[in-house]
N, C-alpha and C. Protein backbone atom coordinates (compact mmCIF):
# COMPACT_ATOMS: atom_id res chain seq x y z
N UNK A 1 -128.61 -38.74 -102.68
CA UNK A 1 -128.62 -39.73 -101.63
C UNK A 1 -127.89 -40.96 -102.15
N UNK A 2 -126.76 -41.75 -101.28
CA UNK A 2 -126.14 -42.60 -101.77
C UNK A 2 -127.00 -43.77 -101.79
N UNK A 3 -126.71 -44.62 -102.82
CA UNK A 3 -127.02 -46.26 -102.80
C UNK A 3 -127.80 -46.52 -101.14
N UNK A 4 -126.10 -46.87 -100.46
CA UNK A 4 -125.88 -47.00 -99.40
C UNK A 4 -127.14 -46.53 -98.16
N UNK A 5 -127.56 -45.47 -98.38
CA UNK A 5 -128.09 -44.58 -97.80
C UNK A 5 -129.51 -45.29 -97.98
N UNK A 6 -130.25 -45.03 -98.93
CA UNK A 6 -131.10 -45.64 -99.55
C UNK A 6 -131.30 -46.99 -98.97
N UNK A 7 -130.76 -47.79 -99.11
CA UNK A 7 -130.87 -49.27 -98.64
C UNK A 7 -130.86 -49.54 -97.35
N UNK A 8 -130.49 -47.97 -96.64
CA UNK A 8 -130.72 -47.92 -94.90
C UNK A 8 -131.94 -47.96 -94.46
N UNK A 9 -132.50 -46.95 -95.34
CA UNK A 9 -133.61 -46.03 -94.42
C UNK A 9 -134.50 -46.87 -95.44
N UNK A 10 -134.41 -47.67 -96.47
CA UNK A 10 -135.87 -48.81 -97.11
C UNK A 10 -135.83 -49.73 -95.85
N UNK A 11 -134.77 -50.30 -95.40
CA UNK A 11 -134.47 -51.38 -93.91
C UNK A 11 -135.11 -50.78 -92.91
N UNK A 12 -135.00 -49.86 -92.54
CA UNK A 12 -135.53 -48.97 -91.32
C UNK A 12 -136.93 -49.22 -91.49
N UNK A 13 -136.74 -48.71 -91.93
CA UNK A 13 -138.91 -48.22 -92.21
C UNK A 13 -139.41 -49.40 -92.64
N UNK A 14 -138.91 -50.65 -93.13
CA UNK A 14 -139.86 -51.91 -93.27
C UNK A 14 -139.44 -52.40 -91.86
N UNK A 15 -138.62 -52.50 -91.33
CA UNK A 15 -139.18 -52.71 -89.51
C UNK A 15 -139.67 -52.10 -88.58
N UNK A 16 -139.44 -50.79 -88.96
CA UNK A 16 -140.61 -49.97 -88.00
C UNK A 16 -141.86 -49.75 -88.61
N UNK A 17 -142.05 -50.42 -89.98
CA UNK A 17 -143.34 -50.61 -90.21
C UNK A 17 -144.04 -52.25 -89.27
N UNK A 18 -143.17 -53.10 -89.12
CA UNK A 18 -143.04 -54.71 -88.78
C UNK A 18 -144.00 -54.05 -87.43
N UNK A 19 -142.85 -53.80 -86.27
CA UNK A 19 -142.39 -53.34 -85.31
C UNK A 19 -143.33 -52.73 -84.37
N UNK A 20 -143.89 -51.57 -85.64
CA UNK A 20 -144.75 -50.45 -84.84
C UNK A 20 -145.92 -50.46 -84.05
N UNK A 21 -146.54 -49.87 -82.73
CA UNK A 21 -147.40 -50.14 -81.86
C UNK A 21 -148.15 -48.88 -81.90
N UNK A 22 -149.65 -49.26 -81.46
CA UNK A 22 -150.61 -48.26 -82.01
C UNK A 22 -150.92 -47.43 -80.33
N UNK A 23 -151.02 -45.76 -80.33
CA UNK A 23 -150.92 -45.37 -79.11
C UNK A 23 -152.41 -45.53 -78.43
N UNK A 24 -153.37 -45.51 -78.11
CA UNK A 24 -154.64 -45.76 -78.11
C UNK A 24 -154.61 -44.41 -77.07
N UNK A 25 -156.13 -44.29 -76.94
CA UNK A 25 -156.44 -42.90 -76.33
C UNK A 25 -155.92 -42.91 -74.58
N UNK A 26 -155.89 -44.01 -74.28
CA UNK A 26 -155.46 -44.84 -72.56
C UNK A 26 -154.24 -44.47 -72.53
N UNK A 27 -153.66 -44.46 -73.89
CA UNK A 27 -151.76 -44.80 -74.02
C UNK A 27 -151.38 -46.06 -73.56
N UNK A 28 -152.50 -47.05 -73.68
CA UNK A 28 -151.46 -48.44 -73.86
C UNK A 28 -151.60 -48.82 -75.08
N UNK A 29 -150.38 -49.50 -75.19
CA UNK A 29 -149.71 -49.85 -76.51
C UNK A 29 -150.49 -51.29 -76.84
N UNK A 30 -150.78 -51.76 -77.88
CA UNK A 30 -151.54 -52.74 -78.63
C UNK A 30 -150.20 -52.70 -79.79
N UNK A 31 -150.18 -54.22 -80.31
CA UNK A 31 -149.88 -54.08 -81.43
C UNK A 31 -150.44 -54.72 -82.97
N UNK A 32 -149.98 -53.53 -83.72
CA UNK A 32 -149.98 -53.06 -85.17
C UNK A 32 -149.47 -52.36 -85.55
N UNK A 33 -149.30 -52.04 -86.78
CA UNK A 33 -148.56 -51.01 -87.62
C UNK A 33 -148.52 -49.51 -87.30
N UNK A 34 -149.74 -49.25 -86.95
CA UNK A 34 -150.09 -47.66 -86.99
C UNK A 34 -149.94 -47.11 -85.49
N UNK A 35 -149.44 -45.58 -85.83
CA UNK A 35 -149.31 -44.70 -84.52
C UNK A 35 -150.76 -43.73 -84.30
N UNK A 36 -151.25 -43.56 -83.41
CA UNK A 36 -152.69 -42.57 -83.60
C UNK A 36 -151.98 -41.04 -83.48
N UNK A 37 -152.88 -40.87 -84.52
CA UNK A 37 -152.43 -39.71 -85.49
C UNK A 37 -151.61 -38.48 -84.38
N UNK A 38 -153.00 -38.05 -83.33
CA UNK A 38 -152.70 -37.25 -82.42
C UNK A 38 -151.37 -37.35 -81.79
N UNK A 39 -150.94 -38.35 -81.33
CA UNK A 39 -150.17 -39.02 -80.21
C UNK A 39 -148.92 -39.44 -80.98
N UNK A 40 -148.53 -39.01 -82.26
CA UNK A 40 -147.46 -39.76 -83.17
C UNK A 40 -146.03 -38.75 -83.33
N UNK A 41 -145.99 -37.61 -82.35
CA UNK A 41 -144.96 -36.96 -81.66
C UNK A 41 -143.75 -37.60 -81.88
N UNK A 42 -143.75 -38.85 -80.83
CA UNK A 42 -142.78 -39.31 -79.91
C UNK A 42 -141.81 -40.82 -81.26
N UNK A 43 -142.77 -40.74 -82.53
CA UNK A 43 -141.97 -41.47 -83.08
C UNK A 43 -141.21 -40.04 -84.25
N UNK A 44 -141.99 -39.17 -84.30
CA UNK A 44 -141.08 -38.23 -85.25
C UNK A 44 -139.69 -38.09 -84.38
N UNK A 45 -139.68 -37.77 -83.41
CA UNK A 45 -138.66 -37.35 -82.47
C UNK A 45 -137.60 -38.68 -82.94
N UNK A 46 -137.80 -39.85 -82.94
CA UNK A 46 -137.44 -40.74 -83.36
C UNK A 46 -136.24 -40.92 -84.47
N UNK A 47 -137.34 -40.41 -85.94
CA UNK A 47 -136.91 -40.90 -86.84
C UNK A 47 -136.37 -39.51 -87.16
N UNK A 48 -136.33 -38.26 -86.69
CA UNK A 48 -135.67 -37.00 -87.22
C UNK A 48 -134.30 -37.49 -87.35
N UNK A 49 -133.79 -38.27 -87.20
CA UNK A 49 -132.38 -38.84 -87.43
C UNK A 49 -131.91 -39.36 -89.27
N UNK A 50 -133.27 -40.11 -88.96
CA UNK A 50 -133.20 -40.22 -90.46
C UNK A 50 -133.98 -39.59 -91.97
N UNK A 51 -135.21 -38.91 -90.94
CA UNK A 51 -135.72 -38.34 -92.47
C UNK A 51 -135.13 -36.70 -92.36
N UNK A 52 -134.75 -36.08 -93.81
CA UNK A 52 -134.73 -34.82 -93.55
C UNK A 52 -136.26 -34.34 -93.31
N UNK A 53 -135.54 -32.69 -92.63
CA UNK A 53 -136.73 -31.78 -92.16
C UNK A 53 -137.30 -31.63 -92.96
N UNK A 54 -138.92 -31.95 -92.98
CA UNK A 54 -139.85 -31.79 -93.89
C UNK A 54 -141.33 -30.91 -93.02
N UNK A 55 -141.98 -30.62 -93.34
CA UNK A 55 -143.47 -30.63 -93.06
C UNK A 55 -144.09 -31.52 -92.39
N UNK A 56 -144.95 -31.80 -91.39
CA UNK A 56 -145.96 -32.25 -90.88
C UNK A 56 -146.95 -32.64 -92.04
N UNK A 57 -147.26 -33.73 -91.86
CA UNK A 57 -148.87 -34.30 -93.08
C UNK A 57 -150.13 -34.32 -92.25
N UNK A 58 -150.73 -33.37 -93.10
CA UNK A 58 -152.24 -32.99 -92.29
C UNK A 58 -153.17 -34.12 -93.21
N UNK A 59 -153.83 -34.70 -92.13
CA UNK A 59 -154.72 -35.52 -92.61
C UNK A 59 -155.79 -34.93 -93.00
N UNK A 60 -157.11 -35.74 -93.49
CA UNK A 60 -158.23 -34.73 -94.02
C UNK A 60 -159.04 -35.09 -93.07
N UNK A 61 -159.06 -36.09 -91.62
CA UNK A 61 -159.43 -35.01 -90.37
C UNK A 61 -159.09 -34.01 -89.86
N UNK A 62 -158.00 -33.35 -90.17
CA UNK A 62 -157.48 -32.11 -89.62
C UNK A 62 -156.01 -32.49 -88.70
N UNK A 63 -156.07 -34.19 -88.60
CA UNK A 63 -155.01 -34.50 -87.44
C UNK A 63 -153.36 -34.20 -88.10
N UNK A 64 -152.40 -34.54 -87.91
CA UNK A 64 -151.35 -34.19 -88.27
C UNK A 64 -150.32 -35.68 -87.82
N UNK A 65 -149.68 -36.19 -89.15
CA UNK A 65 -148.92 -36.77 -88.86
C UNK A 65 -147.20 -36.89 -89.18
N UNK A 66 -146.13 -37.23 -88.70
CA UNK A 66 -144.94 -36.86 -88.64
C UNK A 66 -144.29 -36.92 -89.99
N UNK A 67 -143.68 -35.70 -90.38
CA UNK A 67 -142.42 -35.40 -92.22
C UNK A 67 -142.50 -36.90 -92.17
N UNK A 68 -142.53 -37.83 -93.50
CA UNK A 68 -142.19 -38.97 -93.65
C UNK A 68 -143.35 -40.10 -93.55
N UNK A 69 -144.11 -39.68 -93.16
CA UNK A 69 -145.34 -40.26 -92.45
C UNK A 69 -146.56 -40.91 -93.63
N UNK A 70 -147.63 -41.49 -93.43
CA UNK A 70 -148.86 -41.43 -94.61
C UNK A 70 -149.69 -41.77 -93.62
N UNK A 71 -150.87 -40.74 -93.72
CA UNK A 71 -152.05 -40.79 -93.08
C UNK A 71 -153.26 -42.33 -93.42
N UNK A 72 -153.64 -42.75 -93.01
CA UNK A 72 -154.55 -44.35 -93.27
C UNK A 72 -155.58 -43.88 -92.61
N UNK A 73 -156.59 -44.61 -93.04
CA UNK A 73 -158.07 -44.84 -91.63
C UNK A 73 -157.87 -45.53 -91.36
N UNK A 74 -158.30 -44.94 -90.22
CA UNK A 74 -158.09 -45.99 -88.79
C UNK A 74 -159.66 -46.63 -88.42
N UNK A 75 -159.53 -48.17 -87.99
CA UNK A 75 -160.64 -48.59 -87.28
C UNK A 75 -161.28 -47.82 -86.32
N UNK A 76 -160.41 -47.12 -85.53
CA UNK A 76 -161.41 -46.43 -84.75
C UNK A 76 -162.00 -45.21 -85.32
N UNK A 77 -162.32 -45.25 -86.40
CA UNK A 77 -162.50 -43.61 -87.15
C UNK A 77 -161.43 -42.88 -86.54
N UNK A 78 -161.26 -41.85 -87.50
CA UNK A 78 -159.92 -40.68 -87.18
C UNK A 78 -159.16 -41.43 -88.22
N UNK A 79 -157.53 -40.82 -88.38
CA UNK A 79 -156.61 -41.21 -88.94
C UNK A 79 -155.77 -41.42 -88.06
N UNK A 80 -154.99 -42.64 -88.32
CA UNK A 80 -153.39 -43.58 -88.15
C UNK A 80 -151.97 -42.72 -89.08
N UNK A 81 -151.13 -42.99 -88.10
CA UNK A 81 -149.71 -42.71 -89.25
C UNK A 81 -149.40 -44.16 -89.48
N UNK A 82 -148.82 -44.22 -90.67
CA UNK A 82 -148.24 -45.36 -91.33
C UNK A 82 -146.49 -44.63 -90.94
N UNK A 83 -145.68 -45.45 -90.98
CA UNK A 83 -144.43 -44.54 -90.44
C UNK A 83 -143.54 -44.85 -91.64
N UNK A 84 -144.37 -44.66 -93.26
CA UNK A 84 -143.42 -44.85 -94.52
C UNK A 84 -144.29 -43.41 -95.33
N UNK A 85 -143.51 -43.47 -96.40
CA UNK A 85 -143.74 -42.17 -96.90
C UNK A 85 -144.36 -42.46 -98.11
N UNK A 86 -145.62 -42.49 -98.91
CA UNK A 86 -146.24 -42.50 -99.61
C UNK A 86 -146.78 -44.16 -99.95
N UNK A 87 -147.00 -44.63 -98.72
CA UNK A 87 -147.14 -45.99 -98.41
C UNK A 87 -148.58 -46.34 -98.67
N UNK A 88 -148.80 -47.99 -98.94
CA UNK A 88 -149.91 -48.47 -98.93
C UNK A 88 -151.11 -49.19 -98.30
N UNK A 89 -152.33 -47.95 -97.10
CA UNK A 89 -152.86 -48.13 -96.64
C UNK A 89 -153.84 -49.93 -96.91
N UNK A 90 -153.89 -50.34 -95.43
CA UNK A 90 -154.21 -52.09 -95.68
C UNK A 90 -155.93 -51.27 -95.80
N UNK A 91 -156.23 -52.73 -96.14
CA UNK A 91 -158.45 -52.50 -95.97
C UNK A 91 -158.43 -52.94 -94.66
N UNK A 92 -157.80 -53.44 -94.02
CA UNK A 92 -158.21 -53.99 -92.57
C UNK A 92 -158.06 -52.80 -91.47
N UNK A 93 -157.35 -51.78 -91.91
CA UNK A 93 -157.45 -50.63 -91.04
C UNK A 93 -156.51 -50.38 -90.30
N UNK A 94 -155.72 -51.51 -89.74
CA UNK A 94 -154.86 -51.54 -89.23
C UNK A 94 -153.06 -51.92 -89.43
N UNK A 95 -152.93 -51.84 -90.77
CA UNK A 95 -152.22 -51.94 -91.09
C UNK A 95 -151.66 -51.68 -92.33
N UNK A 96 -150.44 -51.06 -93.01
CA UNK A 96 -150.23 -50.69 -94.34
C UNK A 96 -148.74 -51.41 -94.64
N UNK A 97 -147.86 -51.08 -95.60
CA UNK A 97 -147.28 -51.33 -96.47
C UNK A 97 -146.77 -50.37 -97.10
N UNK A 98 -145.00 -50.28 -97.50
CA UNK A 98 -144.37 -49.76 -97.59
C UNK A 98 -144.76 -49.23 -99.07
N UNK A 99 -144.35 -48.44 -99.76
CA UNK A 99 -144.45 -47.60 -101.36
C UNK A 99 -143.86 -48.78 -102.21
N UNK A 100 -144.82 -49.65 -103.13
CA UNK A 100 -144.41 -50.82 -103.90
C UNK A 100 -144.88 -51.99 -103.58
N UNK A 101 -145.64 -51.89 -102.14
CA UNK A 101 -145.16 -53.16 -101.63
C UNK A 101 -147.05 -53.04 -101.90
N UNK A 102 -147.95 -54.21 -101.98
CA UNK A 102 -149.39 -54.41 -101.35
C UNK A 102 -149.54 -55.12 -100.18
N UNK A 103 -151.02 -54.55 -99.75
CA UNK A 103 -151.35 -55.95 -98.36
C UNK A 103 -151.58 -57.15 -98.73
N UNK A 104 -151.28 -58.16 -97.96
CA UNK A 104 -152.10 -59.40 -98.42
C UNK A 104 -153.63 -59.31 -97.58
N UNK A 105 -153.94 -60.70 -98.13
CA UNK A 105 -155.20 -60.17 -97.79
C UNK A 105 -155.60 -60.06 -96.42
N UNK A 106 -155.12 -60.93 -95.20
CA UNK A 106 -155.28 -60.41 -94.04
C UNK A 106 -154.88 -59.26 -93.81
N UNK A 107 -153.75 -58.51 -94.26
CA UNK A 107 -153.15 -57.31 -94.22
C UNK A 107 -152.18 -57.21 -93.48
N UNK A 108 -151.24 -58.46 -92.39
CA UNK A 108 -150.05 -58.30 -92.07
C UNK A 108 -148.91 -58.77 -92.76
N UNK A 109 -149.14 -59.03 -93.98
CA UNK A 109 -147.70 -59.19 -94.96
C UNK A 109 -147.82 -58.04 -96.05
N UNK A 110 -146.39 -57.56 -96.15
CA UNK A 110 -146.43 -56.89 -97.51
C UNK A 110 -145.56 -57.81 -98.35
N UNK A 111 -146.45 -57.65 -99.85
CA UNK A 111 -145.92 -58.22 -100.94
C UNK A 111 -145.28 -57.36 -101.74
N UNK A 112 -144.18 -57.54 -102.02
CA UNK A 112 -143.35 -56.49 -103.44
C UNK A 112 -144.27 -56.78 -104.27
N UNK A 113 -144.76 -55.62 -105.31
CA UNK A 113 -145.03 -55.41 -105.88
C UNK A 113 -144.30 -55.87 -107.66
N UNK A 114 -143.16 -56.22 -107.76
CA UNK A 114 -142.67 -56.91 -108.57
C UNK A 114 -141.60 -57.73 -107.88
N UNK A 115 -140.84 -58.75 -108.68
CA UNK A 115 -139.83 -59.69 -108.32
C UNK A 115 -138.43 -58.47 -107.66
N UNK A 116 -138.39 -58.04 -108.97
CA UNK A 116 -136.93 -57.00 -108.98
C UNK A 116 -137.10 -55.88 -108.36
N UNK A 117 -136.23 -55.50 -107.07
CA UNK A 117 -136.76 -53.99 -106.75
C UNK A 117 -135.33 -52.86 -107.02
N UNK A 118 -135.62 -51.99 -107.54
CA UNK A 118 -134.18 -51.27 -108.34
C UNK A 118 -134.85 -50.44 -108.07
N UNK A 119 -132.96 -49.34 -107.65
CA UNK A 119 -132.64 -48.17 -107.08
C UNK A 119 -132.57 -47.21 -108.53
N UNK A 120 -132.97 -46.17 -108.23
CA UNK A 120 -132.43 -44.84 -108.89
C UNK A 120 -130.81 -44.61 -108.38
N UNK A 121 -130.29 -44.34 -109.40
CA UNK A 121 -128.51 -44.07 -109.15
C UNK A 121 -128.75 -42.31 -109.41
């Protein structure tokens, strides 16, 4: 994967982490970070552009969330998709953080995890 490439899809996914709206069982949209697990279809369809074809992530309710994805608890019990890939579930429930990054303590900022963030070549 080029540099280039890399520095796309880290951009992508920290705004559709920003960005993202939670589907609720009604299907109206609220916002926060997370997609409900069940209902998180319509963003794979999405991002199949940019992640390769992978597997579905089965949560350890049994729910399933989209290749690319990280399962969180969710406030409402059940599991949330986080829409980053080995990302860091917030304590507030509703929100996570990209791979590197932590919550603050309300849980809508992510902090890098160090000053310097460097690519694998």
């Amino acid at each position: 994967m080029s540099f280039k490439r890399i520095n796309f899809v880290f951009v992508l996914v920290v705004l559709v982490v920003i960005m993202m709206t939670t589907v609720q069982a009604t299907n109206t949209p609220t916002v926060t970070t997370f997609v409900k697990a069940s209902t998180s279809h319509q963003l794979s369809r999405s991002m199949n552009n940019i992640i390769e074809k992978q597997p579905n992530v089965q949560c350890q309710d049994g729910s399933f969330c989209p290749a690319g994805n990280t399962c969180c608890p969710s406030a409402n019990a059940g599991y949330s998709c986080c829409p980053a890939n080995n990302a860091v579930c917030c304590k507030d429930l509703q929100h996570c953080c990209p791979q590197n990054f932590s919550c603050s303590s309300g849980g809508k900022i992510c902090i890098p995890n160090s000053r310097w963030i460097t690519s694998e070549n």
